[in-house]
N, C-alpha and C. Protein backbone atom coordinates (compact mmCIF):
# COMPACT_ATOMS: atom_id res chain seq x y z
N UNK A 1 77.80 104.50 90.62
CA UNK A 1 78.89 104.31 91.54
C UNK A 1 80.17 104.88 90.92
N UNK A 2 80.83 105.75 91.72
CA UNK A 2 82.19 106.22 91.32
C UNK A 2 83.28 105.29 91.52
N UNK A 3 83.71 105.00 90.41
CA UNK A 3 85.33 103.93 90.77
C UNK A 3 86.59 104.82 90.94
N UNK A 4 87.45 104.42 91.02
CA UNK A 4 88.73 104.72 91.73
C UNK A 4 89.63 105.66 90.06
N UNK A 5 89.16 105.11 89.10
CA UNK A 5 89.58 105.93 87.86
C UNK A 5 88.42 106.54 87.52
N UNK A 6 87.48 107.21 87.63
CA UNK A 6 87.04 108.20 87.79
C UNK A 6 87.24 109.48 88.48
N UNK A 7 88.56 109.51 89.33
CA UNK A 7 88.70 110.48 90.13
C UNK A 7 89.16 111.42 89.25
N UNK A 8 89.54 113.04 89.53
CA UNK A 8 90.02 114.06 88.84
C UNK A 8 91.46 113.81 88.86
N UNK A 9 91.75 114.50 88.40
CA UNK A 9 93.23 114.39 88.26
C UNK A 9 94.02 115.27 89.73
N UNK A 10 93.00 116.43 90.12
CA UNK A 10 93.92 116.41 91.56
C UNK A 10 93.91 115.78 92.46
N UNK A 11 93.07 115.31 92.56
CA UNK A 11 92.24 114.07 93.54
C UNK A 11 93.33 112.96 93.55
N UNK A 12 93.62 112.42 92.02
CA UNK A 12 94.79 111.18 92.50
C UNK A 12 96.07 111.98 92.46
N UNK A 13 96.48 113.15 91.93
CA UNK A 13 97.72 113.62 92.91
C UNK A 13 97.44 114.01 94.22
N UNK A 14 96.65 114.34 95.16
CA UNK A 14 96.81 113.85 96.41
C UNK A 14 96.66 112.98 97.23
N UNK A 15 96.22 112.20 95.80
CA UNK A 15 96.43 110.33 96.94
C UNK A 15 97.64 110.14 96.70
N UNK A 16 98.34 110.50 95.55
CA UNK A 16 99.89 109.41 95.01
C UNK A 16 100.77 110.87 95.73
N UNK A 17 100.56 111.95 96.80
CA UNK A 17 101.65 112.52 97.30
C UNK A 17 101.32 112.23 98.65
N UNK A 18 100.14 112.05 99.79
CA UNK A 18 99.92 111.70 100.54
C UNK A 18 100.00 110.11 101.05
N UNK A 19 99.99 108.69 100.40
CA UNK A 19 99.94 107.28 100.65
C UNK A 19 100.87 107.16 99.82
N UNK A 20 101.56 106.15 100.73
CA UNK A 20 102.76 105.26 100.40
C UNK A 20 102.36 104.04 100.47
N UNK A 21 101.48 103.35 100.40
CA UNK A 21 101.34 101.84 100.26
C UNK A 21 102.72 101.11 100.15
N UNK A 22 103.82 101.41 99.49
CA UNK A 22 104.92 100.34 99.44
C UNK A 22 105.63 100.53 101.08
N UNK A 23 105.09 101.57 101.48
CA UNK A 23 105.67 101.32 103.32
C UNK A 23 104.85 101.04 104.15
N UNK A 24 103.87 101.28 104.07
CA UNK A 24 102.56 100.94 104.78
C UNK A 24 102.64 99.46 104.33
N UNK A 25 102.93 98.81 103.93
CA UNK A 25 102.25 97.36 103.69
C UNK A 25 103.59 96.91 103.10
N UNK A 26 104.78 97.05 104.08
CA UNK A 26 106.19 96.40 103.74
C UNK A 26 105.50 94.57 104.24
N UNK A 27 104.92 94.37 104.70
CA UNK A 27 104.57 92.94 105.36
C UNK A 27 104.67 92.28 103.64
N UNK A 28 103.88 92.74 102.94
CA UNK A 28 103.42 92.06 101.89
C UNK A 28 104.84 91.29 101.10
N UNK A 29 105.91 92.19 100.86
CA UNK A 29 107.42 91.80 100.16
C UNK A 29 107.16 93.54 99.13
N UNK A 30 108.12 93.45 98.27
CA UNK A 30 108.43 94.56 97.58
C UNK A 30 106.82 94.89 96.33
N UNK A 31 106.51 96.17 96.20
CA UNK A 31 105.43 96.38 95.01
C UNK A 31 105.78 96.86 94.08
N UNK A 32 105.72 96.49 92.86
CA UNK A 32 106.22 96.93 92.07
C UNK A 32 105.43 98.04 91.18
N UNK A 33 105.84 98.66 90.26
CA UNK A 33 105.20 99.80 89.91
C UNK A 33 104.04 99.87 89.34
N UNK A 34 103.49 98.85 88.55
CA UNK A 34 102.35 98.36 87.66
C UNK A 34 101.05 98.31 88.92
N UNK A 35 101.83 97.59 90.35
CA UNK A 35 100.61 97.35 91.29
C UNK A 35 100.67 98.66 92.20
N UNK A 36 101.76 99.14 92.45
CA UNK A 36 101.75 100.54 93.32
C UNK A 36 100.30 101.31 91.75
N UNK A 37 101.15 101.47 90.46
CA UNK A 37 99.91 102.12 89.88
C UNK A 37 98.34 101.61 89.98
N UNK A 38 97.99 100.52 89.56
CA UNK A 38 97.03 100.04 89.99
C UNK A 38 96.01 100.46 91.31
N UNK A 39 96.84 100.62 92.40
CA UNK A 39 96.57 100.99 93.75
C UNK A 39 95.47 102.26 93.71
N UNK A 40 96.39 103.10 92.68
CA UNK A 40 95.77 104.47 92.58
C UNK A 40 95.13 104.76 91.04
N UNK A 41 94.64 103.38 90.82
CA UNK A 41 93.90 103.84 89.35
C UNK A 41 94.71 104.43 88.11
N UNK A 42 95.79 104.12 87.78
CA UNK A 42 96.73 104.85 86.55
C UNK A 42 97.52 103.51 86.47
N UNK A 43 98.17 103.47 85.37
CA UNK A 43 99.09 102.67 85.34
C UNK A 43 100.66 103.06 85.20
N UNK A 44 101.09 102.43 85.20
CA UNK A 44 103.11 102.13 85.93
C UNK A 44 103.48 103.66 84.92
N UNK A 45 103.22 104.18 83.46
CA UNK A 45 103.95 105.27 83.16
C UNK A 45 103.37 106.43 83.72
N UNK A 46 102.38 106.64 84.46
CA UNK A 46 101.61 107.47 84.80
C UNK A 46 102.20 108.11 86.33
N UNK A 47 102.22 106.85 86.89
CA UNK A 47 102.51 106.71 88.02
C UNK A 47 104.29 107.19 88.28
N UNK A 48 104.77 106.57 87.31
CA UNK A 48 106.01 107.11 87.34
C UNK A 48 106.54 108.71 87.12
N UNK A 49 105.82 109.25 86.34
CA UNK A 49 105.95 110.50 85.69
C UNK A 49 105.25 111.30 87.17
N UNK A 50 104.12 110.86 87.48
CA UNK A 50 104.11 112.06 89.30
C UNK A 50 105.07 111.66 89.63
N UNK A 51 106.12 110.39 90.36
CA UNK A 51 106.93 110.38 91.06
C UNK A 51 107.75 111.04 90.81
N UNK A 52 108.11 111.39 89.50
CA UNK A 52 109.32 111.99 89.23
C UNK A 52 109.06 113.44 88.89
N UNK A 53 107.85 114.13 88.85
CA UNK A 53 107.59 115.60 89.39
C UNK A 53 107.23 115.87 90.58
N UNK A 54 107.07 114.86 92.03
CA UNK A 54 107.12 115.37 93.16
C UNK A 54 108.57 114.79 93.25
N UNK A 55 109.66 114.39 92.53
CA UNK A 55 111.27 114.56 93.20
C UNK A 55 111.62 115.92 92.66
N UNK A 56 111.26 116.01 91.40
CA UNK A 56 111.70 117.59 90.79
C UNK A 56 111.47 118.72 91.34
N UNK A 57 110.27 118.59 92.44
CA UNK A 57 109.67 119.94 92.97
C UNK A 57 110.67 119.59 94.50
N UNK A 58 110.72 118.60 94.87
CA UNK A 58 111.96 118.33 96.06
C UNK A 58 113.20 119.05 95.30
N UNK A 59 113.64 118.50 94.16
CA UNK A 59 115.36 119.06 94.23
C UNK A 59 114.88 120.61 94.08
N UNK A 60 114.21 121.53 93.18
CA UNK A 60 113.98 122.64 93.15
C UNK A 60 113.53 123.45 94.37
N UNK A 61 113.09 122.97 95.27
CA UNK A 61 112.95 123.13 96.59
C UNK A 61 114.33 123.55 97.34
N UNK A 62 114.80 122.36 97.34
CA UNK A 62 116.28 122.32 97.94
C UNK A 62 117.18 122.99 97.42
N UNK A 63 117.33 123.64 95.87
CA UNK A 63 118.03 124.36 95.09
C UNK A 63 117.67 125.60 95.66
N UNK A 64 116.59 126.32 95.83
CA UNK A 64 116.19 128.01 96.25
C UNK A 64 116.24 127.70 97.70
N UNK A 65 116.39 126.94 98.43
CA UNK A 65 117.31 126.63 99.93
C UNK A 65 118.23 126.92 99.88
N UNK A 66 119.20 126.57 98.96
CA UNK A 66 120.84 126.25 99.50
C UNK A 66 121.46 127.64 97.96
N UNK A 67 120.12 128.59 97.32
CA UNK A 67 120.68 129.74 97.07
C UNK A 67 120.97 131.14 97.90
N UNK A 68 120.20 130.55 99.14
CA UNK A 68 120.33 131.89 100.46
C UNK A 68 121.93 132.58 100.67
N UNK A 69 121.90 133.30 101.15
CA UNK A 69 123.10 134.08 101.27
C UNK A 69 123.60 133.00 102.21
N UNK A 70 123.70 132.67 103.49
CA UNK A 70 124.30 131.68 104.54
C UNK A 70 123.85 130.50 103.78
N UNK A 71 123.16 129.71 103.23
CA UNK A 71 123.30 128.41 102.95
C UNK A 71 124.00 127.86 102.71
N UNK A 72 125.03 128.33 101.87
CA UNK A 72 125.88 127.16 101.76
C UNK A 72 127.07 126.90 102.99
N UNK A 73 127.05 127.79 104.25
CA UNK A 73 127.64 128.04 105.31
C UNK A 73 126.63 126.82 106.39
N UNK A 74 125.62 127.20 106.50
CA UNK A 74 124.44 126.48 107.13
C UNK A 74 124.55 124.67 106.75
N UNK A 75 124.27 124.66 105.87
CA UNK A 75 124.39 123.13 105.28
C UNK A 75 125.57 122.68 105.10
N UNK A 76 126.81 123.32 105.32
CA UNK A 76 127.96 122.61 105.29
C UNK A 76 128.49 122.25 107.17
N UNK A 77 127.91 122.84 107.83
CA UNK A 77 127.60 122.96 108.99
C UNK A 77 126.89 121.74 109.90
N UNK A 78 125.45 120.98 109.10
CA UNK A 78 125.19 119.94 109.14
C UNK A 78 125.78 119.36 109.58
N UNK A 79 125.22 118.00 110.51
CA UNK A 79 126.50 116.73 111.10
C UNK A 79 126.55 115.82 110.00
N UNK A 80 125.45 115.48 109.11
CA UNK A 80 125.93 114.58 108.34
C UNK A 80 126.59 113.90 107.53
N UNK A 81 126.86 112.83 107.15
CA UNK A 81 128.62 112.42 106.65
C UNK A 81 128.02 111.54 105.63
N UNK A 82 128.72 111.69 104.66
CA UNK A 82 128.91 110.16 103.77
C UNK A 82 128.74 108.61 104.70
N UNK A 83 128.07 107.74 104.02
CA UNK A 83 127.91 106.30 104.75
C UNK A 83 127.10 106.61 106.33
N UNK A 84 126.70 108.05 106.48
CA UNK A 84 125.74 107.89 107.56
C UNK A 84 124.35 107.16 107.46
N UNK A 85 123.39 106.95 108.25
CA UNK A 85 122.03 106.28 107.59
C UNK A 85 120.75 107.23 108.29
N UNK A 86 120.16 108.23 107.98
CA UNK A 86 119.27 108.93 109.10
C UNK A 86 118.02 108.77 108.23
N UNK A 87 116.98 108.30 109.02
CA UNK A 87 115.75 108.12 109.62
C UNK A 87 115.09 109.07 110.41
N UNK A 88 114.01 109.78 109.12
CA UNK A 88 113.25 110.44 109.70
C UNK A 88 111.37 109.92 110.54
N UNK A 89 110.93 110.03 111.35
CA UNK A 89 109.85 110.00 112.37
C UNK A 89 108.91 110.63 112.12
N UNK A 90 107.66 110.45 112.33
CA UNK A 90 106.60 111.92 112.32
C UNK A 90 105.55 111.41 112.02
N UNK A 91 104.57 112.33 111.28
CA UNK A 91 102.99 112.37 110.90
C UNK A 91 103.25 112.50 109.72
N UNK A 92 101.75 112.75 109.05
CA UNK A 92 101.79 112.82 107.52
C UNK A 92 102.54 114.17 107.36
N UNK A 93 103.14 115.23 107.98
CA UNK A 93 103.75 116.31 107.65
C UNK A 93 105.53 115.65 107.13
N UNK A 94 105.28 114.58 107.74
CA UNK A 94 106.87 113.85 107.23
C UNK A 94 106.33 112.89 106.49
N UNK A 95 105.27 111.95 105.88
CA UNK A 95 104.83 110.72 105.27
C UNK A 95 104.47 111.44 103.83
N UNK A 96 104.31 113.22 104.00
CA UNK A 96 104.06 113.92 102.73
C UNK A 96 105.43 113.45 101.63
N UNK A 97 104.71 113.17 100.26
CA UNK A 97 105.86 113.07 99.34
C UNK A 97 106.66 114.28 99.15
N UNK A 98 106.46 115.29 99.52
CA UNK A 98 106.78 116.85 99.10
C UNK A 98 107.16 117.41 100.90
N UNK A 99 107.97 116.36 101.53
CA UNK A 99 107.83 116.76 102.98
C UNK A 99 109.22 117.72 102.82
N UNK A 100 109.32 118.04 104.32
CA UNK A 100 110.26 118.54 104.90
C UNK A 100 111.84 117.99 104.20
N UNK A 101 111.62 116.23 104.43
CA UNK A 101 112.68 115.65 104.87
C UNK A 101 113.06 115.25 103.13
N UNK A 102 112.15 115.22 102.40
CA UNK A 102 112.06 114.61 100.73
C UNK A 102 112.98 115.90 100.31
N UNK A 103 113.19 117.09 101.25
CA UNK A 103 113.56 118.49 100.19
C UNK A 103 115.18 118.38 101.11
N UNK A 104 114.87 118.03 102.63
CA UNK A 104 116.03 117.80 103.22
C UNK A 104 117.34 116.81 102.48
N UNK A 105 116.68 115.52 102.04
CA UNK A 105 117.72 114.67 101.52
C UNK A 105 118.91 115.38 100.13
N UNK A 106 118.05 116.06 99.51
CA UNK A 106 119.00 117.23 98.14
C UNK A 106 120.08 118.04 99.13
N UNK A 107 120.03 117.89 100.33
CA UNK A 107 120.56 119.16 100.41
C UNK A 107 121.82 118.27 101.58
N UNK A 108 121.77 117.18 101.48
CA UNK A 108 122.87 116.21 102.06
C UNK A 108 123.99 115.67 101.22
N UNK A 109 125.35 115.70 102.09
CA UNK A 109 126.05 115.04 100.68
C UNK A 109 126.14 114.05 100.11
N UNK A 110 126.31 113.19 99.17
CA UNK A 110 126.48 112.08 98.29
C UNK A 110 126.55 111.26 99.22
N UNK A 111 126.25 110.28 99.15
CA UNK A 111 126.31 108.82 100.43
C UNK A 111 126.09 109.21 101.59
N UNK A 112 125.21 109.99 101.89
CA UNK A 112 124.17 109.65 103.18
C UNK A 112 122.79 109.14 103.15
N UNK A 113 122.92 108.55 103.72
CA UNK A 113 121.15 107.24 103.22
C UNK A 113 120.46 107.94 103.97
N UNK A 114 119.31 108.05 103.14
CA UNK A 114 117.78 108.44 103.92
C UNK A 114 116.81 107.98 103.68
N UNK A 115 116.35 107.56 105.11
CA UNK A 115 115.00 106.81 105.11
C UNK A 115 113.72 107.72 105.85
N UNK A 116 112.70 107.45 104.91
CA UNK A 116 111.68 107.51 106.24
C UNK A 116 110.44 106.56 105.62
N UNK A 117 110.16 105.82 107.08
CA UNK A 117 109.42 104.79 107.37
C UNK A 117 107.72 105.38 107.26
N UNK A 118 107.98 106.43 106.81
CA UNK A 118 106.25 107.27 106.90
C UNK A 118 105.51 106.94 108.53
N UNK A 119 104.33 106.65 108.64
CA UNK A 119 103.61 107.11 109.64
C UNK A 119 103.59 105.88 110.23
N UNK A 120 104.09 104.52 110.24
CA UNK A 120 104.64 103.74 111.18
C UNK A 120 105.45 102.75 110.97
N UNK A 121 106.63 103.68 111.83
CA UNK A 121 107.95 103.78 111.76
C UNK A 121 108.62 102.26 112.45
N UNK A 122 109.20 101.46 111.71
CA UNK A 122 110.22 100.97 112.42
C UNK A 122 111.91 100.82 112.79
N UNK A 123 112.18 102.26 113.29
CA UNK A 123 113.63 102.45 113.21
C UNK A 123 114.89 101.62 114.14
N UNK A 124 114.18 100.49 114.36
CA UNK A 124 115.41 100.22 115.39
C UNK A 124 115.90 99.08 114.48
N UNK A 125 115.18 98.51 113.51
CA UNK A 125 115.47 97.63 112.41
C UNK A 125 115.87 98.70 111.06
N UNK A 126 116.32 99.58 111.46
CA UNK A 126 116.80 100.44 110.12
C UNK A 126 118.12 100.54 110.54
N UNK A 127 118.36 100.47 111.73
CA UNK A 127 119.94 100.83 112.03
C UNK A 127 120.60 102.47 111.84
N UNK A 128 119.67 103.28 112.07
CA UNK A 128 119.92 104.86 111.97
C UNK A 128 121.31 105.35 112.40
N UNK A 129 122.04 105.85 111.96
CA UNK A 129 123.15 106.96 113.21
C UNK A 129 122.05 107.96 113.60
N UNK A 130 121.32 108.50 112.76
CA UNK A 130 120.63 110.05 113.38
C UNK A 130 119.23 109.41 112.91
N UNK A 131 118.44 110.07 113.76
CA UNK A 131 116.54 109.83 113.79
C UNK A 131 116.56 111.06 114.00
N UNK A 132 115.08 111.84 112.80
CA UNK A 132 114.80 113.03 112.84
C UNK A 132 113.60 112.86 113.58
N UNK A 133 112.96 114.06 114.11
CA UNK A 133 111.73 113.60 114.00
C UNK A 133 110.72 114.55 114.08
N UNK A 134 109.69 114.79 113.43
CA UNK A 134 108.36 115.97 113.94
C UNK A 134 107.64 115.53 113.93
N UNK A 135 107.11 115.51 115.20
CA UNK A 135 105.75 115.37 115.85
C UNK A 135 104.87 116.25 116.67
N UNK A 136 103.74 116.18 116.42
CA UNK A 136 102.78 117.45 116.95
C UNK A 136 102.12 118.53 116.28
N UNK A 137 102.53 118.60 114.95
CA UNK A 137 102.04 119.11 114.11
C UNK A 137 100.65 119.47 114.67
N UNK A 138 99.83 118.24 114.17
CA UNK A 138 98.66 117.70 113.90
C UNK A 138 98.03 118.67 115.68
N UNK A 139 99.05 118.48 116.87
CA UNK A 139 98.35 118.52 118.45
C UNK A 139 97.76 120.19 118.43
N UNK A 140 98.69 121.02 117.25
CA UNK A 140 98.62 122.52 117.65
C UNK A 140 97.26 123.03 116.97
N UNK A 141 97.31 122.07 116.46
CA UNK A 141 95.87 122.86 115.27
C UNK A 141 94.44 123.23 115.86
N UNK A 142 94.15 123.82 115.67
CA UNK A 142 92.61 124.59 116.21
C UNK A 142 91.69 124.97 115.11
N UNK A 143 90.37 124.63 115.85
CA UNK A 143 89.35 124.86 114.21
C UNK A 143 88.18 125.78 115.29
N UNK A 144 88.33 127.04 114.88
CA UNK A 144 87.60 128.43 115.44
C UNK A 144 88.11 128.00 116.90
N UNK A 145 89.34 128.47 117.06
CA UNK A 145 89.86 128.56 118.11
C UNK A 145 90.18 127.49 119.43
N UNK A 146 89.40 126.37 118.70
CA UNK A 146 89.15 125.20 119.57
C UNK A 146 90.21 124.15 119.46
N UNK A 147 91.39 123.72 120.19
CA UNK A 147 92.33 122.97 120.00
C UNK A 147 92.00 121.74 119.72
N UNK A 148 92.28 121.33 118.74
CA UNK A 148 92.04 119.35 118.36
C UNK A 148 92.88 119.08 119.59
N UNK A 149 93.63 119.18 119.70
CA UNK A 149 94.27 118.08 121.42
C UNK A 149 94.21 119.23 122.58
N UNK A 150 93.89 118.49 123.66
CA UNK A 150 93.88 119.49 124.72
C UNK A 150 95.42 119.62 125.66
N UNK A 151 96.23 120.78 125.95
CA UNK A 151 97.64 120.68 125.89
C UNK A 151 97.89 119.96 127.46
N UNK A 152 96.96 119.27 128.19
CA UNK A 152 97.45 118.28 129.33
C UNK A 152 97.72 117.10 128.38
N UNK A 153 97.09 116.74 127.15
CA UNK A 153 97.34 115.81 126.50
C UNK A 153 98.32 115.84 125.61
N UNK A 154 98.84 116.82 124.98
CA UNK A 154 99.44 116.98 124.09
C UNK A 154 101.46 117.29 124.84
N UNK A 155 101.22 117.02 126.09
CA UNK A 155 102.35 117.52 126.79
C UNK A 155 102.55 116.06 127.57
């Protein structure tokens, strides 16, 4: 029988960049790092050290963003403000640790809060000014041409 620390090592970096257990299972109260590690077979320094190379590959992300010729025109452009609170929405393309919105937050100024609730969201108890949101990702996809959602459904 294979246990849960037996996995490879890419194997639990795409469990610990794909699952968020501390949002998925806010019911429980706060997890702390020893049991978030646990979760995924490593323990709390292990666990900490991915977290803090999928933020590094976010700010470096957001750094070769905001080196474009218009970027720093573009992002100053943005509505967002200091003491705003925005809440992003979506699928695992936003619940990804390495998402859209994880590379978006670097590139906001100092005191704007960002949340995202991963893949079920409760934003009306977050108190948002702005809700992002992508959805549908998942509706466009086709495997040999065959649409996973059919677009009467997906519309």
């Amino acid at each position: 029988m294979t246990t849960i620390t037996d996995r490879d090592p890419a194997q639990t970096e795409r469990l610990l960049r794909f699952h968020q257990p501390e949002m998925l299972l806010r019911q429980l109260g706060p997890l702390d790092e020893p049991v978030l590690a646990a979760l995924f077979g490593t323990d709390a320094g292990e666990y900490r050290g991915r977290q803090e190379r999928f933020e590094e590959r976010n700010r470096e992300a957001a750094a070769r963003l905001s080196a474009g010729p218009d970027a720093p025109s573009r992002i100053a452009a943005l509505p967002f403000r200091p003491g705003e609170h925005v809440v992003a929405l979506g699928e695992s393309t936003t619940a990804d640790r390495l998402s859209w919105f994880e590379i978006l937050r670097h590139l906001l100024p100092d005191g704007v809060r960002c949340t995202h609730p991963a893949v079920s969201p409760v934003p009306c108890f977050q108190r948002p000014d702005w809700v992002l949101r992508m959805l549908g990702a998942n509706d466009v996809q086709r495997i040999d041409r065959t649409p996973l959602v059919a677009f009467a459904e997906a519309c």
